[in-house]
PDB file of N, CA and C in Angstrom:
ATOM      1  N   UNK A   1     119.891  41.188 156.377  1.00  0.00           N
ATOM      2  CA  UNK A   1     118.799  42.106 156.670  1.00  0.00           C
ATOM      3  C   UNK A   1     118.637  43.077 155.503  1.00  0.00           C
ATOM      4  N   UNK A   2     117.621  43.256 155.273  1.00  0.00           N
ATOM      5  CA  UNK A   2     117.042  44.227 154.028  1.00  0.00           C
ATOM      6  C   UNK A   2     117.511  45.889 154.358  1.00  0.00           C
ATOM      7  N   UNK A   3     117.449  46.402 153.051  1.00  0.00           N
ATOM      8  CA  UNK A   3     117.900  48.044 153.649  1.00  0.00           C
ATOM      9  C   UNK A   3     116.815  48.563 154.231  1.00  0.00           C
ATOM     10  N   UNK A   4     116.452  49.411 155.154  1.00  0.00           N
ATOM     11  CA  UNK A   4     115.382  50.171 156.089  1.00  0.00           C
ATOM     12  C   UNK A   4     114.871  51.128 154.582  1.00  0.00           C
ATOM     13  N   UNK A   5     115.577  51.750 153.482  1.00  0.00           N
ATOM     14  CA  UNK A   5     114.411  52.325 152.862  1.00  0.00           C
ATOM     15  C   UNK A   5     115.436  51.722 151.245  1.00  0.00           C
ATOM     16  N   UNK A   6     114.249  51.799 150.680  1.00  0.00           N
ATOM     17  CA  UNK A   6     114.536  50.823 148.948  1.00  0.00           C
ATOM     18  C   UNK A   6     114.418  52.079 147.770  1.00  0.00           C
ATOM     19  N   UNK A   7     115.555  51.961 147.133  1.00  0.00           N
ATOM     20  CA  UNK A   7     116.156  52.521 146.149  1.00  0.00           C
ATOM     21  C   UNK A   7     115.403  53.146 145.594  1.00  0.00           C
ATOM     22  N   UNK A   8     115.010  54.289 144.923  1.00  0.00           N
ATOM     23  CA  UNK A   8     113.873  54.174 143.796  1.00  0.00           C
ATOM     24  C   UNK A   8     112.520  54.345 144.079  1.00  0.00           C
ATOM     25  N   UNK A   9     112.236  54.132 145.553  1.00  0.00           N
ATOM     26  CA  UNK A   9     110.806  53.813 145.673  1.00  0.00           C
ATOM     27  C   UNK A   9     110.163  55.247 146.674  1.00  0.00           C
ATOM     28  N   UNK A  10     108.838  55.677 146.565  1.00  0.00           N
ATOM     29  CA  UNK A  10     108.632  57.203 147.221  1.00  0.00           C
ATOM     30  C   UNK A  10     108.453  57.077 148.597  1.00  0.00           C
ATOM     31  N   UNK A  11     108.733  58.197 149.386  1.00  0.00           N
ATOM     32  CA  UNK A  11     108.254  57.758 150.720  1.00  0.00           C
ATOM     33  C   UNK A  11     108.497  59.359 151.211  1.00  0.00           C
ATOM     34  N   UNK A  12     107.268  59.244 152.211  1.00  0.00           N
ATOM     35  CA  UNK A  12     106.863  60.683 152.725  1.00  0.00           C
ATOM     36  C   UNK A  12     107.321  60.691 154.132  1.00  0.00           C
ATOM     37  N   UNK A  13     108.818  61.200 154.729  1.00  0.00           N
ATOM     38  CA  UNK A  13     109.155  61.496 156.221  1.00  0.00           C
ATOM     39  C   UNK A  13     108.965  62.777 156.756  1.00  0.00           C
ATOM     40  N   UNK A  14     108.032  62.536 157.418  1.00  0.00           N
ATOM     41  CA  UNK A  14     107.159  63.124 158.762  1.00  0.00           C
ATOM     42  C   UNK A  14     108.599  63.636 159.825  1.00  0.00           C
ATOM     43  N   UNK A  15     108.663  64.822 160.236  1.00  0.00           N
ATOM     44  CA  UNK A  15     109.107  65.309 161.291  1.00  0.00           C
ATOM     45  C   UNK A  15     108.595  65.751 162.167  1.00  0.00           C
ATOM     46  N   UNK A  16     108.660  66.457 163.555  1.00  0.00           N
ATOM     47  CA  UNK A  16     108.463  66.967 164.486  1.00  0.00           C
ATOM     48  C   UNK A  16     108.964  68.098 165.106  1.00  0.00           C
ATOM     49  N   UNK A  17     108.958  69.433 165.189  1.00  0.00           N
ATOM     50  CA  UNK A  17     109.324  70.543 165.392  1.00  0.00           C
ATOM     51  C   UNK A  17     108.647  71.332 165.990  1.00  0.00           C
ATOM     52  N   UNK A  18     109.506  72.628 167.106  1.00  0.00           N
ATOM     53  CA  UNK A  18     109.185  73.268 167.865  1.00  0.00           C
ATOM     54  C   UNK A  18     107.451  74.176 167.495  1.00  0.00           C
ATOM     55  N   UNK A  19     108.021  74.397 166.094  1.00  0.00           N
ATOM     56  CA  UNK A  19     107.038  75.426 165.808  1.00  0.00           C
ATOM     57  C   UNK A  19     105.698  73.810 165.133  1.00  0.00           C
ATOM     58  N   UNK A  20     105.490  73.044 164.740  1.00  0.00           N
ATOM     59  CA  UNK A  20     104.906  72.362 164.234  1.00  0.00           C
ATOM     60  C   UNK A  20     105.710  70.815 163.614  1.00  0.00           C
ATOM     61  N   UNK A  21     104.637  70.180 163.116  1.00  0.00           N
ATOM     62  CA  UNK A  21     105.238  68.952 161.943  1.00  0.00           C
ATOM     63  C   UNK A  21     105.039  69.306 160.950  1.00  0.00           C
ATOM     64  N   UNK A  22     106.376  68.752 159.952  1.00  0.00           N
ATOM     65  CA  UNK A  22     106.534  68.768 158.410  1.00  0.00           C
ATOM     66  C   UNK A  22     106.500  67.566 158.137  1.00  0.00           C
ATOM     67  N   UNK A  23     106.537  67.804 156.789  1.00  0.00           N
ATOM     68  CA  UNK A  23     106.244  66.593 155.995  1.00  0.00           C
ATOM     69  C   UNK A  23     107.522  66.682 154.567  1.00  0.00           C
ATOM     70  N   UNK A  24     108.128  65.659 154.222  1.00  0.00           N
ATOM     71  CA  UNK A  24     108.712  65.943 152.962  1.00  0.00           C
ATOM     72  C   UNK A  24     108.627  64.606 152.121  1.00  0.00           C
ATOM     73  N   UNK A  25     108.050  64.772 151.040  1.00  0.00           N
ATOM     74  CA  UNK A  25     107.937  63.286 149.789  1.00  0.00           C
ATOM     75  C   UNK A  25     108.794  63.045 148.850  1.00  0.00           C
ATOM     76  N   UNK A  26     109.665  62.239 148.218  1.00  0.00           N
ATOM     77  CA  UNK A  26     110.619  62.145 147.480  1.00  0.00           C
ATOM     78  C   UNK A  26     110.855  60.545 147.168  1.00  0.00           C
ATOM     79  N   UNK A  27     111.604  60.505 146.478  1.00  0.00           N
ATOM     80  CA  UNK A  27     112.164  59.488 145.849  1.00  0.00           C
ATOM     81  C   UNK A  27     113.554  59.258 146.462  1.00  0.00           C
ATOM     82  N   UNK A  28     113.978  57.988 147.213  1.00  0.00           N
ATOM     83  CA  UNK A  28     114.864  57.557 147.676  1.00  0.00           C
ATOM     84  C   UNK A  28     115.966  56.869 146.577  1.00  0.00           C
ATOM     85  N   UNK A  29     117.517  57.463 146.654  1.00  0.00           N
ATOM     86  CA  UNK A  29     118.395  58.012 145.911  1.00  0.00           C
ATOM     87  C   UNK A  29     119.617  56.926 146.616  1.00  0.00           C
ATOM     88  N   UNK A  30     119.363  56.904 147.252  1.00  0.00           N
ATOM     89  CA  UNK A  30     120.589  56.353 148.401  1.00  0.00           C
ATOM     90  C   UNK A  30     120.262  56.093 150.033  1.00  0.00           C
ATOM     91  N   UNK A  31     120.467  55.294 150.550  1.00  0.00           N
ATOM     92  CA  UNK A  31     120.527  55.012 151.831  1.00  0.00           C
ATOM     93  C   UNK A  31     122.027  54.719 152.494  1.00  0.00           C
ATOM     94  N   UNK A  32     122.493  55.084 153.386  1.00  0.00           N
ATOM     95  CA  UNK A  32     123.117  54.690 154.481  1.00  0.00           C
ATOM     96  C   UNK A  32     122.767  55.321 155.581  1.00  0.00           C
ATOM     97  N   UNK A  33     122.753  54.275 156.282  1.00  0.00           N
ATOM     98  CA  UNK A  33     122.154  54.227 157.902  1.00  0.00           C
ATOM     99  C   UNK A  33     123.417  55.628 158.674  1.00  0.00           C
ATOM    100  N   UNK A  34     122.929  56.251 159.349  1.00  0.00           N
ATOM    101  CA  UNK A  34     121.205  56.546 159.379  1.00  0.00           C
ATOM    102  C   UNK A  34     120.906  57.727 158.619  1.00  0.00           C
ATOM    103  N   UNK A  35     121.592  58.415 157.336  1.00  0.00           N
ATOM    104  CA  UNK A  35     121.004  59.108 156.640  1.00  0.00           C
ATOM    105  C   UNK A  35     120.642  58.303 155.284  1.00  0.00           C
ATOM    106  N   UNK A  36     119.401  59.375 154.887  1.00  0.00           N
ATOM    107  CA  UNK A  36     118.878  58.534 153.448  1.00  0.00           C
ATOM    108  C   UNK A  36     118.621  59.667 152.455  1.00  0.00           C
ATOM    109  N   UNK A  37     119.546  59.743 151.453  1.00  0.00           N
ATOM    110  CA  UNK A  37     119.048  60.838 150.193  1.00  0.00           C
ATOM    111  C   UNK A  37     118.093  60.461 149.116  1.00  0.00           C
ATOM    112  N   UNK A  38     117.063  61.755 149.095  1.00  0.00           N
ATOM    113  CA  UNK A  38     116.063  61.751 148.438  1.00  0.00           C
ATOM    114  C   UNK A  38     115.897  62.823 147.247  1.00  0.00           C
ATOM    115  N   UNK A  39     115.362  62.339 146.173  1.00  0.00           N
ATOM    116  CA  UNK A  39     114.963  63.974 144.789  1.00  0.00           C
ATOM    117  C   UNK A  39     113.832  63.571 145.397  1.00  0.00           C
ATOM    118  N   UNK A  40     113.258  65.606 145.360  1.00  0.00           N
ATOM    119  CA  UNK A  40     112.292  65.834 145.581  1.00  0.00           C
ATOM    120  C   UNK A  40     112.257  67.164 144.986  1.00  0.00           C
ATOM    121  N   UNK A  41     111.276  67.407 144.027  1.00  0.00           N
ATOM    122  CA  UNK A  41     110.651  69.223 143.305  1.00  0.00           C
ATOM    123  C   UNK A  41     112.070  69.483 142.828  1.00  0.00           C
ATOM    124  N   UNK A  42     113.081  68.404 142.354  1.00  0.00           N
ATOM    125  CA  UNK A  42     113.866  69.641 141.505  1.00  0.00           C
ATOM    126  C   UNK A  42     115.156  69.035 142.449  1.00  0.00           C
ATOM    127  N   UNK A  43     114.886  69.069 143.480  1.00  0.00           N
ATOM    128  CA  UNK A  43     116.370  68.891 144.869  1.00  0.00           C
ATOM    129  C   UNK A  43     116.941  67.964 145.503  1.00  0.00           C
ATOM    130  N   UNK A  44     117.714  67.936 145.973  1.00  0.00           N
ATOM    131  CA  UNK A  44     118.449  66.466 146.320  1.00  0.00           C
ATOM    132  C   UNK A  44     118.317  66.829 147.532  1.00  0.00           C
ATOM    133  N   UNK A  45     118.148  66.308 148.990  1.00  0.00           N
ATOM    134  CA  UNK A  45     117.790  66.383 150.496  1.00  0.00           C
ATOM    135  C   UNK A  45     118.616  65.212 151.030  1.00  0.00           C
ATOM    136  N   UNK A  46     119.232  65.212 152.014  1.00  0.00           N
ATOM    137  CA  UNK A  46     120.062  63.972 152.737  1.00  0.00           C
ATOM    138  C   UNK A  46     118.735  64.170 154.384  1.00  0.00           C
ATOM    139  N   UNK A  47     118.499  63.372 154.562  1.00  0.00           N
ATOM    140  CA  UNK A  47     117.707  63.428 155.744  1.00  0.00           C
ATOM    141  C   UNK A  47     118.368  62.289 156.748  1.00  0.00           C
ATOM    142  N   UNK A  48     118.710  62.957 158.240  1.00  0.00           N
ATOM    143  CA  UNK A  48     119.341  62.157 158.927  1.00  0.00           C
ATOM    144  C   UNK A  48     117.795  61.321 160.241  1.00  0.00           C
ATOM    145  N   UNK A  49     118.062  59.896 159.384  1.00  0.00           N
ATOM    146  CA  UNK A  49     116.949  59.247 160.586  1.00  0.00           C
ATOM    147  C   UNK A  49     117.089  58.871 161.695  1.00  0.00           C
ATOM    148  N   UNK A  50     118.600  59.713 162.265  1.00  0.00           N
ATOM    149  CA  UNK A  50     118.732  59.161 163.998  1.00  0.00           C
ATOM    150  C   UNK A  50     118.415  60.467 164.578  1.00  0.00           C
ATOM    151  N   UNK A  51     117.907  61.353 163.900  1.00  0.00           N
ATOM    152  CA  UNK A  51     117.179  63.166 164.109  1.00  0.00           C
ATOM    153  C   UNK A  51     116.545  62.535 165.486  1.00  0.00           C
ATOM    154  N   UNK A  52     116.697  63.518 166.352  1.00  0.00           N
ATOM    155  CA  UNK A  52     115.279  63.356 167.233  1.00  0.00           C
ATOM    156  C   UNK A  52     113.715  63.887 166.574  1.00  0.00           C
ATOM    157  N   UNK A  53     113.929  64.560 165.751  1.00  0.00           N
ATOM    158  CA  UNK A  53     112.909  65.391 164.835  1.00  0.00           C
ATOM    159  C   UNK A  53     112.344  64.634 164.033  1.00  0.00           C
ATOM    160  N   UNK A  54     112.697  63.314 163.466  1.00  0.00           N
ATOM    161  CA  UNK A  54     112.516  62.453 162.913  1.00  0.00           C
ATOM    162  C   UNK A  54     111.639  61.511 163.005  1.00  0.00           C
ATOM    163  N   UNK A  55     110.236  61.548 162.817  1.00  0.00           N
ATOM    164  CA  UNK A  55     109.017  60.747 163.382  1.00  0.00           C
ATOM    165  C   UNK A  55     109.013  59.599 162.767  1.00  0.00           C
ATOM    166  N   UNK A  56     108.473  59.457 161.601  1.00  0.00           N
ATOM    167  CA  UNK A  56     108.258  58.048 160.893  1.00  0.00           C
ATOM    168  C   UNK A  56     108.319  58.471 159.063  1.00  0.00           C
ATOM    169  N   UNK A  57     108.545  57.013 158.537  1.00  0.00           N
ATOM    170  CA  UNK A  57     108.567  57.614 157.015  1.00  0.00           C
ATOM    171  C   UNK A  57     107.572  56.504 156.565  1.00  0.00           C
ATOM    172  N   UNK A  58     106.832  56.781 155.217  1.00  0.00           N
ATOM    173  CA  UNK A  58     105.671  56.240 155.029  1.00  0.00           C
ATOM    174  C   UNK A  58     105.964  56.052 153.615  1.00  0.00           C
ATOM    175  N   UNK A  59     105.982  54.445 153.002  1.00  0.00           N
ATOM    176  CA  UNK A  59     106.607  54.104 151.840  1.00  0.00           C
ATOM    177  C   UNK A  59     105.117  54.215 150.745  1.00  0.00           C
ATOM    178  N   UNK A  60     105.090  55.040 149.576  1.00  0.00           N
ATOM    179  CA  UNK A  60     103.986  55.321 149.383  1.00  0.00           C
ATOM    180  C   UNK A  60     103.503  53.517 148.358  1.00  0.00           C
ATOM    181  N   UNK A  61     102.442  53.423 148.240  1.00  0.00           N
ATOM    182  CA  UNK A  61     102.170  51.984 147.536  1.00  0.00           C
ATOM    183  C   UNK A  61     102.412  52.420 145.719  1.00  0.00           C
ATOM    184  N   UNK A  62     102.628  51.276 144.960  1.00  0.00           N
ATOM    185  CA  UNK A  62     102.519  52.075 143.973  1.00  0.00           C
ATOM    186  C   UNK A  62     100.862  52.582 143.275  1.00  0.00           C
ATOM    187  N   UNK A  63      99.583  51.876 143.526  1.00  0.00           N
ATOM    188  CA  UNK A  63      98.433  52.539 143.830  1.00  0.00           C
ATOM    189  C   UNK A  63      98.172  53.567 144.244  1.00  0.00           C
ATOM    190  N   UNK A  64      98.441  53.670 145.200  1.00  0.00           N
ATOM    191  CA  UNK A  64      97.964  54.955 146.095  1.00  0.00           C
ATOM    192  C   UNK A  64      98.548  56.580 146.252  1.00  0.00           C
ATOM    193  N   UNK A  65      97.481  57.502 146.083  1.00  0.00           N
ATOM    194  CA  UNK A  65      97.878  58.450 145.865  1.00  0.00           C
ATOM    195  C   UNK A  65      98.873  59.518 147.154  1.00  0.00           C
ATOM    196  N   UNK A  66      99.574  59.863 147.445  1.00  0.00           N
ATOM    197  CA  UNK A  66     100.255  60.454 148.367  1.00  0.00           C
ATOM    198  C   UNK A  66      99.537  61.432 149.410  1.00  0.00           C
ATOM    199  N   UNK A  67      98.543  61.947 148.974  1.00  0.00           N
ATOM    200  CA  UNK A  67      97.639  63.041 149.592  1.00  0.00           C
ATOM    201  C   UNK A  67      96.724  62.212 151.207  1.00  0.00           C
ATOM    202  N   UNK A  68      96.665  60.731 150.396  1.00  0.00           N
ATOM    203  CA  UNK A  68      96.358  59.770 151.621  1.00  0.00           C
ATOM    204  C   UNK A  68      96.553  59.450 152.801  1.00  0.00           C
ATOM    205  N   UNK A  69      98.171  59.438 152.367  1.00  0.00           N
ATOM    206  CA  UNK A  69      99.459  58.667 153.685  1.00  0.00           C
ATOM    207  C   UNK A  69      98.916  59.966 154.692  1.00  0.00           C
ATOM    208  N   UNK A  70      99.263  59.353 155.685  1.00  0.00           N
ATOM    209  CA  UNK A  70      99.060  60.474 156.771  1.00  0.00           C
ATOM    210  C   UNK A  70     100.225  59.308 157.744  1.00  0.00           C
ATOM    211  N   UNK A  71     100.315  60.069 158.836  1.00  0.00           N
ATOM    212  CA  UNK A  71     101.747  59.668 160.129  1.00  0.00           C
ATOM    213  C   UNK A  71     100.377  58.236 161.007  1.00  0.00           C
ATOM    214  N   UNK A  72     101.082  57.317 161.523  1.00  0.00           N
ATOM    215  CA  UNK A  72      99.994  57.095 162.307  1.00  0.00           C
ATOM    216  C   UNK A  72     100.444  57.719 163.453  1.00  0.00           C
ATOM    217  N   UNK A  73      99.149  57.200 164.342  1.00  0.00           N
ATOM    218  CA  UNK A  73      98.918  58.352 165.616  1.00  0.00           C
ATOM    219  C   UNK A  73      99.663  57.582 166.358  1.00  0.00           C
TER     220      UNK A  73
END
């Protein structure tokens, strides 16, 4: 089975929170299930994807501009 997110490649994970949803875009650094580290603006982020907060992550194309991706509904 393939890794759930690929080395190198950008992807924008969508959360869910009391006060609202965030959004964070980065470059995937490392994966192990179920956290996945990302650079993003400078920073290194470990994001855990068994979060309940944790909505969906959106692998950006290499075309397409990021401002696009949106969560689906």
């Amino acid at each position: 089975m393939a890794p759930l997110f690929e080395s190198g490649k950008t992807y924008t994970f969508y959360f869910s929170q009391e006060h609202g949803d965030t959004s964070i875009t980065g470059q995937v650094v490392s994966y192990e299930s179920p956290l996945v580290k990302i650079e993003t603006e400078g920073l290194t982020r470990v994001i855990n994807c068994a979060s309940a907060y944790f909505v969906e992550a959106v692998a950006k194309k290499e075309d397409e501009d990021l401002e696009e991706a949106a969560p689906a509904e």
